[in-house]
Every structure is written in structure tokens, then in C-alpha cells.
C-alpha atoms as a PDB file:
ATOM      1  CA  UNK A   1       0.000   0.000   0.000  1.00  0.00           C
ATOM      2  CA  UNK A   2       1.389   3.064  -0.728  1.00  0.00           C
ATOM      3  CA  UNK A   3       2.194   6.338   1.329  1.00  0.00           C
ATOM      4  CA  UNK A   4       0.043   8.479  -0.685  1.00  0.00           C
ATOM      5  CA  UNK A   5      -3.238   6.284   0.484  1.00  0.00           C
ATOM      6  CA  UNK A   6      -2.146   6.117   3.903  1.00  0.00           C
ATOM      7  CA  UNK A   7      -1.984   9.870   4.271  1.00  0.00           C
ATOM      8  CA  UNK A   8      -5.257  10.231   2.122  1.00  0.00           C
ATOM      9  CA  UNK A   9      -6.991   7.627   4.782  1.00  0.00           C
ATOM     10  CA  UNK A  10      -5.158   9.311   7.705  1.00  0.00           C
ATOM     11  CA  UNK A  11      -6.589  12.957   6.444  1.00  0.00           C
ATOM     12  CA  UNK A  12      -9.968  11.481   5.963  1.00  0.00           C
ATOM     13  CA  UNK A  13     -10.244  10.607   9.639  1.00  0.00           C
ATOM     14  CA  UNK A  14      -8.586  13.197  10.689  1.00  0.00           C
ATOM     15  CA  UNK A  15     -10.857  15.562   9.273  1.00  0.00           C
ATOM     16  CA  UNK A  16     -13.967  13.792  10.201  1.00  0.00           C
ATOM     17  CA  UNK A  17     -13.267  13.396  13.713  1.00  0.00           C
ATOM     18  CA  UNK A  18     -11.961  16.561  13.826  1.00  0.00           C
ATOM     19  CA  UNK A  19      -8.243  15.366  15.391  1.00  0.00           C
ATOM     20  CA  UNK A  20      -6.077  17.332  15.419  1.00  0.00           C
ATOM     21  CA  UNK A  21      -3.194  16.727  12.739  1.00  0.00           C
ATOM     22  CA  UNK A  22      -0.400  14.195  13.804  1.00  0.00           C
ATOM     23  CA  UNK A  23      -3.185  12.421  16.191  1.00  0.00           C
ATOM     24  CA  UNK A  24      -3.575   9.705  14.033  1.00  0.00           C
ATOM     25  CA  UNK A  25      -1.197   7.229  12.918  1.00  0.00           C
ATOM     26  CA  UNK A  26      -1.179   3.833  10.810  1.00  0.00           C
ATOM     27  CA  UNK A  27      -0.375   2.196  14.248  1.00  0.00           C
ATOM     28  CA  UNK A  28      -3.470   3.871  16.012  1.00  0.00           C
ATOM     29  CA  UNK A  29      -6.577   1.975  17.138  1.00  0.00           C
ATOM     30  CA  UNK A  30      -9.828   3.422  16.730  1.00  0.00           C
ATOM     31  CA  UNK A  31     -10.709   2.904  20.719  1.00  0.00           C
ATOM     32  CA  UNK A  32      -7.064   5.105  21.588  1.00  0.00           C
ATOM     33  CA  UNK A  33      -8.859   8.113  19.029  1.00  0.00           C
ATOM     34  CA  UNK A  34     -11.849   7.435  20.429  1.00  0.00           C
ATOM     35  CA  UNK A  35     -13.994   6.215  17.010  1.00  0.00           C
ATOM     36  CA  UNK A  36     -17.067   4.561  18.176  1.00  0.00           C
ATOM     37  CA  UNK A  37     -19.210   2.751  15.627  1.00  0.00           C
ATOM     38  CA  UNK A  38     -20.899   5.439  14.331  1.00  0.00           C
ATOM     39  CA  UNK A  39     -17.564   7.150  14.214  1.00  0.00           C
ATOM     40  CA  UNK A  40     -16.318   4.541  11.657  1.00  0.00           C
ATOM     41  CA  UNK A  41     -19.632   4.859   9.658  1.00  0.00           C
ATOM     42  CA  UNK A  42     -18.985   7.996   9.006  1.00  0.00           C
ATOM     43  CA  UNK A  43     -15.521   7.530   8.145  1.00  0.00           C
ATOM     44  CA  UNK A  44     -16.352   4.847   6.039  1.00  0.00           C
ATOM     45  CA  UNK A  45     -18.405   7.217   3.859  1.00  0.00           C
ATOM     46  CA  UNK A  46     -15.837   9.844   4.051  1.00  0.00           C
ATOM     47  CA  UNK A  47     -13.775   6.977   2.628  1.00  0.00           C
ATOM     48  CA  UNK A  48     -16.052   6.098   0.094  1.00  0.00           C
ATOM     49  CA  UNK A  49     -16.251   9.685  -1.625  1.00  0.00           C
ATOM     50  CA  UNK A  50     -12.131  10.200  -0.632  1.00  0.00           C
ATOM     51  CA  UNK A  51     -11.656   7.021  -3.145  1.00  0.00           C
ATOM     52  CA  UNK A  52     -14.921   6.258  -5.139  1.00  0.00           C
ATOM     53  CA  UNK A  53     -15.269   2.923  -4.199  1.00  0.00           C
ATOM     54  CA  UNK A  54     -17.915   0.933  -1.937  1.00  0.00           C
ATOM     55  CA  UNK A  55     -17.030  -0.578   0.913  1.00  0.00           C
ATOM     56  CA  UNK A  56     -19.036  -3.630   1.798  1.00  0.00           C
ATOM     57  CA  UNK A  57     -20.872  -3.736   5.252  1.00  0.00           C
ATOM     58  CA  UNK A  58     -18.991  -7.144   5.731  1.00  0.00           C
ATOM     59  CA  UNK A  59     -15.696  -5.802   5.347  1.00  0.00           C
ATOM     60  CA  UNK A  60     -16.190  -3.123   7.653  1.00  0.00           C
ATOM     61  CA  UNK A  61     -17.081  -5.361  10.917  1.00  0.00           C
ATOM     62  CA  UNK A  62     -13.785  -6.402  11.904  1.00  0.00           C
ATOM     63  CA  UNK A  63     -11.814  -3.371  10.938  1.00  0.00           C
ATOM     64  CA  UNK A  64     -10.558  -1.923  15.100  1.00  0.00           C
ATOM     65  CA  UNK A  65      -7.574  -0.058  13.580  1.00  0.00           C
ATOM     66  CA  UNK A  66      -5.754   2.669  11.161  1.00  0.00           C
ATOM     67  CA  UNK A  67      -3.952  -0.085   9.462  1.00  0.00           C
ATOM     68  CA  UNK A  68      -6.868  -2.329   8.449  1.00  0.00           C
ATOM     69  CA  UNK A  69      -8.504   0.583   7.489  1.00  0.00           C
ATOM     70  CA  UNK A  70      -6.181   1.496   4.693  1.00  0.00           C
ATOM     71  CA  UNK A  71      -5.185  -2.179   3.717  1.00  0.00           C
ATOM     72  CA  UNK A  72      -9.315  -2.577   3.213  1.00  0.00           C
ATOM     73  CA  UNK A  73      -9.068   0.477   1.155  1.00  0.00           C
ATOM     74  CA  UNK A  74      -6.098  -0.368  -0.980  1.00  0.00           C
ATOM     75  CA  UNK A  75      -7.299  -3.898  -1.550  1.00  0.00           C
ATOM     76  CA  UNK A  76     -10.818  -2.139  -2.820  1.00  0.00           C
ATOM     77  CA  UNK A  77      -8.848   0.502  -5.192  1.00  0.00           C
ATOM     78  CA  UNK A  78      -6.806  -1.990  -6.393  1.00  0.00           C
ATOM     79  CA  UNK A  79      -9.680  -4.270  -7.944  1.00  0.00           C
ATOM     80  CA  UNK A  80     -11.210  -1.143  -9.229  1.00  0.00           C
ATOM     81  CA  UNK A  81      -8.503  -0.262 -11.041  1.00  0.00           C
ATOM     82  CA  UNK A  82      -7.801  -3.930 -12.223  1.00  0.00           C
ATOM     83  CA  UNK A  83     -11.391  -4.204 -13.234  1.00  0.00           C
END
């Protein structure tokens, strides 16, 4: 995944939780910014628009952290791009 998307994902929530720049990190866990569910659905929308893809309900479940976050992402940009 490259750097690029990780600082595109890491703006996203930053901006939607309103965090303040730096806050967030690939290593950070959604509980330690404190993203609830709701949080994350709105992120996840954020996400949507930041990328134009569409992230399945499914996938979304077991995501708890920065990092799955933005390998969930990159796996969905790179099969739009392949397809």
C-alpha cells in the first residue's frame, strides 16, 4: 500500500473526527482516538467519496484499527482499477 493512500486515509479521519493533525497514525486503534461505531460509519463514507469505491458492510465489521482501514481500502482501489 502506498504512502500516498495512507496519508489520504489518515486525512480522511482526521478531518472527520476533527483530530487534530499528527493524532492519528497507521499504528493507532480506533478505541485510543476514540472512534465509536458510528464514528467509523462515518468515516467509512468519508472513505467512500475520498476514493470512489464501496465498501461492503462485511468488510467493515472487523476493521478496530488505522492499518486495516487502509489495507481494506487499498485492496478495494486496487480491484477497481484492475477491473
Amino acid at each position: 500500500m502506498s504512502d500516498e493512500l495512507v496519508e489520504r486515509v489518515l486525512k480522511t479521519i482526521t478531518a472527520s473526527r476533527k483530530l487534530p493533525p499528527g493524532k492519528a497514525t497507521i499504528d493507532s486503534e480506533f478505541q485510543d482516538l476514540g472512534i465509536d461505531s458510528m464514528d467509523a460509519v462515518e468515516i467509512l463514507f468519508a472513505l467512500e467519496n475520498e476514493f470512489d469505491i464501496s465498501i461492503p458492510d462485511e468488510e467493515v465489521r472487523n476493521v478496530r484499527n488505522v492499518r486495516q482501514m487502509c489495507e481494506g481500502v487499498a485492496k478495494l482501489v486496487a480491484a477497481k482499477q484492475g477491473a
